[in-house]
Protein backbone atom coordinates (compact mmCIF):
# COMPACT_ATOMS: atom_id res chain seq x y z
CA UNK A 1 23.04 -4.08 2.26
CA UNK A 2 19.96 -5.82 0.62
CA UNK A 3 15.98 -5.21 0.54
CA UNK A 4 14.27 -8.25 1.91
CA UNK A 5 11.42 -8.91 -0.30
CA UNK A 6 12.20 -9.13 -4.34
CA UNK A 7 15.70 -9.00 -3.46
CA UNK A 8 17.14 -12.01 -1.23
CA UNK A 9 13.01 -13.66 -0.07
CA UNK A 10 10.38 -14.13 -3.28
CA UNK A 11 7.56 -13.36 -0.82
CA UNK A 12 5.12 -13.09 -3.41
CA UNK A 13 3.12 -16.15 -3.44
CA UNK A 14 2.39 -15.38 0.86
CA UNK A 15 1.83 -11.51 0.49
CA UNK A 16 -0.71 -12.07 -2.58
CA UNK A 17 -2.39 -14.70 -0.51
CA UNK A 18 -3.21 -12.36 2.31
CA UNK A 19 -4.48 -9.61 -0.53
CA UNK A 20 -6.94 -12.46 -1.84
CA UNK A 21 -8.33 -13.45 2.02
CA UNK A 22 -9.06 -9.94 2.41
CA UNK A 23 -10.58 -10.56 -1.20
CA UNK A 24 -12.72 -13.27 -0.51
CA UNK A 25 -13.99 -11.64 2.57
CA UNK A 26 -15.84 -9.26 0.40
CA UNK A 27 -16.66 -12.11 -2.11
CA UNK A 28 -14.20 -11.22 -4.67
CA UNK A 29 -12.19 -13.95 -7.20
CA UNK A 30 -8.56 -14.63 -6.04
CA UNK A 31 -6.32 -12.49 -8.29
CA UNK A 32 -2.86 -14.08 -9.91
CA UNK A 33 0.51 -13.32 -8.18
CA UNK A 34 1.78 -12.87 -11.86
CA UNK A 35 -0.75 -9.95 -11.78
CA UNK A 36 0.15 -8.35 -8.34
CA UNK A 37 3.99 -9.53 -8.34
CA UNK A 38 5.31 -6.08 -9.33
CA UNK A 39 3.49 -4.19 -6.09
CA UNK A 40 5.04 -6.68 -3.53
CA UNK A 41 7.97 -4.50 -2.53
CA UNK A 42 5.74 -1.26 -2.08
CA UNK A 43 4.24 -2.69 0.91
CA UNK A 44 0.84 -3.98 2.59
CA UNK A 45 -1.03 -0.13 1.61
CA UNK A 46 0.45 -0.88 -2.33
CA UNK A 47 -0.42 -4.08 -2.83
CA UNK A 48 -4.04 -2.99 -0.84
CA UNK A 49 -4.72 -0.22 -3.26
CA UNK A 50 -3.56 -2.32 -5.96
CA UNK A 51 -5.82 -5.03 -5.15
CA UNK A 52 -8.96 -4.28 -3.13
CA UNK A 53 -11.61 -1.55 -4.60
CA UNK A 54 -11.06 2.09 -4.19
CA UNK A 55 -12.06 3.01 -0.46
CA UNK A 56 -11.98 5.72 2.17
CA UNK A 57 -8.72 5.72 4.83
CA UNK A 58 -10.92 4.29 7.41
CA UNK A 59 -11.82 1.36 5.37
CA UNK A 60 -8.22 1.14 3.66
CA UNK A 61 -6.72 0.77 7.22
CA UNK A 62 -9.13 -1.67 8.64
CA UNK A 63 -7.98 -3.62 5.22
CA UNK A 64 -4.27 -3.22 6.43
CA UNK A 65 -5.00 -4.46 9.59
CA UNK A 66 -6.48 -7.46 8.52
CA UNK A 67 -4.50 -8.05 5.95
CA UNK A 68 -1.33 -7.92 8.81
CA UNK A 69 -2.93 -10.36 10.62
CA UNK A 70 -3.60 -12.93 8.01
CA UNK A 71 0.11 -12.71 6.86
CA UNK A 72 1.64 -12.79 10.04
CA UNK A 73 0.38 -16.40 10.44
CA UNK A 74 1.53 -16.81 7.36
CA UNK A 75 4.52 -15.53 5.93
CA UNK A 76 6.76 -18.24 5.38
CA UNK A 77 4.03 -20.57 3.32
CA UNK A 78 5.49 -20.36 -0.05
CA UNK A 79 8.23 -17.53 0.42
CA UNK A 80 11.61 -19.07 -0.75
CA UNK A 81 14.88 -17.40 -1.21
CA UNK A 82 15.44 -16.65 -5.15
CA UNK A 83 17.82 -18.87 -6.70
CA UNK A 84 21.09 -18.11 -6.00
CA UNK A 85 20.77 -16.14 -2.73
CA UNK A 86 21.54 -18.90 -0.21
CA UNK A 87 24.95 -19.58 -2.32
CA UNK A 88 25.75 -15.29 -2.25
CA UNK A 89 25.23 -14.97 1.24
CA UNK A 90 27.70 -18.14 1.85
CA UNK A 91 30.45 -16.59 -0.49
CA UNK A 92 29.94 -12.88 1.42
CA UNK A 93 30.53 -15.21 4.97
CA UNK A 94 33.47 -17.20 3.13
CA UNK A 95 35.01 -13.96 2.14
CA UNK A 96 34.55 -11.86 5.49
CA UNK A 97 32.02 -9.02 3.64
CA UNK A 98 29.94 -8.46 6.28
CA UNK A 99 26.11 -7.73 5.18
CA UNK A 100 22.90 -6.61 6.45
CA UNK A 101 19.46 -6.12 5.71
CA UNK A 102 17.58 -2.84 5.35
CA UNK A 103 13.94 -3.72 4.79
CA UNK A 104 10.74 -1.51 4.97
CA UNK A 105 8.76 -4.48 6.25
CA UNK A 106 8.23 -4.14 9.98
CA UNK A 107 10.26 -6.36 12.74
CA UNK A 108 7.04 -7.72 14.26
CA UNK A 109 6.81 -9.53 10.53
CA UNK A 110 10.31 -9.49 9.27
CA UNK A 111 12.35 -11.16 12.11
CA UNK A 112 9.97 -14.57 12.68
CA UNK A 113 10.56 -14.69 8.55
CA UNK A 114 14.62 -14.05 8.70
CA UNK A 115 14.78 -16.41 11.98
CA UNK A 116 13.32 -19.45 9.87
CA UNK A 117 15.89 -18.52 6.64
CA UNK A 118 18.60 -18.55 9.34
CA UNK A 119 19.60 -14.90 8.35
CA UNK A 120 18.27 -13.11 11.70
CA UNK A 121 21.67 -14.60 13.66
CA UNK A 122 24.03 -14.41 10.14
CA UNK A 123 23.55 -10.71 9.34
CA UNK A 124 25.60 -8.15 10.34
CA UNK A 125 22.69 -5.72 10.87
CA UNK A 126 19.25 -5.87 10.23
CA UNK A 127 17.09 -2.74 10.00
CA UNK A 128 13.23 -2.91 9.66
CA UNK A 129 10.47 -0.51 8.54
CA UNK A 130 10.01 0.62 12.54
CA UNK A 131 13.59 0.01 13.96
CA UNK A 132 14.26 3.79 13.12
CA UNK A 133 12.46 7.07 12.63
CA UNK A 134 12.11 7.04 8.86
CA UNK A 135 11.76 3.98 6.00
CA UNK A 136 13.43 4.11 2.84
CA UNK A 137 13.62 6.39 0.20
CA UNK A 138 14.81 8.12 3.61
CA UNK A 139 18.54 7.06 3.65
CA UNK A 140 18.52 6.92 7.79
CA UNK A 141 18.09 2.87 7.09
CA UNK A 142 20.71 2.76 5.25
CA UNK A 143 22.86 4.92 7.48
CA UNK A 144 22.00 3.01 10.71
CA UNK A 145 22.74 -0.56 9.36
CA UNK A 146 26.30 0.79 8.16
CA UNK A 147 26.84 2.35 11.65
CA UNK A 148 25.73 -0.90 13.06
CA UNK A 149 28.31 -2.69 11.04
CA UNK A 150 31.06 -0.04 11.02
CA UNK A 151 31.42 0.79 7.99
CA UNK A 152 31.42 4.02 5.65
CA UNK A 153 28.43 3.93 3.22
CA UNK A 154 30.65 5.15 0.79
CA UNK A 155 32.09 1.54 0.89
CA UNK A 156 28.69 0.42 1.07
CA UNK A 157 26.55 -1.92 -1.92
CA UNK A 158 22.79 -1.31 -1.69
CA UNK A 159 21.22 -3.92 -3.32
CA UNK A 160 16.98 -3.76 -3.95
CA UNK A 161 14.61 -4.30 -6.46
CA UNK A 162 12.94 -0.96 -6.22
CA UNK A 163 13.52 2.48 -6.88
CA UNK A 164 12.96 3.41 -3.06
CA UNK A 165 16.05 1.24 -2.35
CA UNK A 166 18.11 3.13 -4.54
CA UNK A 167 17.12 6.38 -3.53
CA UNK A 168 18.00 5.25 -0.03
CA UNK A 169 21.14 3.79 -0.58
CA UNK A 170 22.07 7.23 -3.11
CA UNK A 171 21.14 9.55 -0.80
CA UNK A 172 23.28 7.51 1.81
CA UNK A 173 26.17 8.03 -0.24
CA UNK A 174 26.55 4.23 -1.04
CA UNK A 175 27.06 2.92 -4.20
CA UNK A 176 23.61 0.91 -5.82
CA UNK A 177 22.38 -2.42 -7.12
CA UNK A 178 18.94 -2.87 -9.14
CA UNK A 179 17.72 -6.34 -8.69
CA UNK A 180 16.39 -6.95 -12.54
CA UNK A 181 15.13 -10.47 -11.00
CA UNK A 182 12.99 -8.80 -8.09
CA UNK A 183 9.67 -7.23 -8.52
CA UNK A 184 9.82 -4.10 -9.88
CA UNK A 185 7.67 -3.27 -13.03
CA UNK A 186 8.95 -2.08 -16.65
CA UNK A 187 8.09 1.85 -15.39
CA UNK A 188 10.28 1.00 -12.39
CA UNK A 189 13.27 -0.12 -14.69
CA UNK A 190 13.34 2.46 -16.67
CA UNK A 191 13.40 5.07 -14.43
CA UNK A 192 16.40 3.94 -12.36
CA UNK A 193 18.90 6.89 -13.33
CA UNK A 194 22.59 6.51 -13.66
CA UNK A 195 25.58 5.36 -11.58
CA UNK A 196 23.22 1.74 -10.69
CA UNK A 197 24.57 -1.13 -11.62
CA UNK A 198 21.80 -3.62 -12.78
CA UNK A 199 21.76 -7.22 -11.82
CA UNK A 200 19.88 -9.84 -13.32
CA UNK A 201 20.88 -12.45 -10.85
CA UNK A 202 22.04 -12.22 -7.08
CA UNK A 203 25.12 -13.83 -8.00
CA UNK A 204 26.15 -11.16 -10.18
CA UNK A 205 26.42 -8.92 -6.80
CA UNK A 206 29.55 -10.83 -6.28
CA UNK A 207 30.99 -9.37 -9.77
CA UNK A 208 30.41 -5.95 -8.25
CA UNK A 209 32.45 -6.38 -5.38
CA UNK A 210 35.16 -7.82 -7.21
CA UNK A 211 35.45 -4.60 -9.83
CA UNK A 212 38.44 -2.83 -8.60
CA UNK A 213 37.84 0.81 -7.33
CA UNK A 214 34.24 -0.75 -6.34
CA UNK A 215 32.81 -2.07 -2.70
């Protein structure tokens, strides 16, 4: 299972670009992605409040709203898959490891993004921030896209680039992948806890699954 965004899609360059519209609405500069890149995976609110001046929850959800809008007519600008994804996905398909996507993102945005990668109609599952009741660190994602797939979570990689991923896929019973290459800050990587194995490319996933005893 893999987080969309800092894990297989480097969405960073199209998310930041809606932060700085809503930016330049209130005549603000344009801030760097470097500067914003490690808030990408906590969602529109995160990279809002990391972004746009302190405000009140009326104001901070008109912001969301508009910031929705701009990046649903824009998503797929500059967002790439990271190096190196493309070729794991193709060695999962060559290899018959079925895999899936557990994303917080919603399915209004996610699935116009995964049907232009191709992914939408080559994962096994794909579960988005509203498909169920609960988004990760809740480990019902996680759960559904294994019962989707058939298979036990406790044969089960969750792969993500931030700690909500691995609290998902723990608490699922799966076993865990930290995506060094994805966003996640220095705080982030320090706080992962034990029994995660840390990846600094997506290819090294593949060395995972080939450790015996392992998924």
């Amino acid at each position: 299972m893999f987080d969309l965004d800092g894990t297989l899609l480097d969405s960073a360059s199209d998310l930041v670009a809606s932060l700085n519209h809503l930016r330049a609405g209130l005549g603000l500069a344009a801030i760097p992605v470097a500067d914003l890149r490690s808030f990408v995976s906590r969602g529109a609110i995160g990279l809002i409040k990391a972004g746009m001046p302190p405000c009140d929850d009326e104001t901070l959800a008109s912001w969301r709203e508009a910031f929705l809008g701009h990046y649903q007519e824009n998503s797929f600008v500059h967002s790439r898959p990271f190096d190196g994804v493309e070729l794991l996905l193709a060695e999962l398909a060559g290899r018959g490891v079925p895999w899936g996507i557990v994303t917080n993102k919603m399915e209004l945005l996610s699935f116009p993004i995964l049907k232009k990668t191709e992914w939408l109609s080559s994962a096994s599952a794909v579960i988005c921030g509203d498909t169920v009741a609960y988004c990760k660190p809740h480990p019902e994602p996680v759960l559904a896209a294994c019962r989707k797939i058939g298979v036990d979570p406790r044969k089960t990689l969750m792969v993500g680039d931030d700690l909500r991923d691995m609290e998902a896929g723990k608490r699922a019973g799966c076993q865990t992948a930290f995506a060094l290459y994805g966003y996640a800050d220095e705080k982030s990587k320090t706080n992962i806890g034990g029994n995660t194995t840390l990846v600094n490319t997506p290819a090294e996933v593949l060395d995972i699954l080939e450790t015996p005893g392992d998924a």
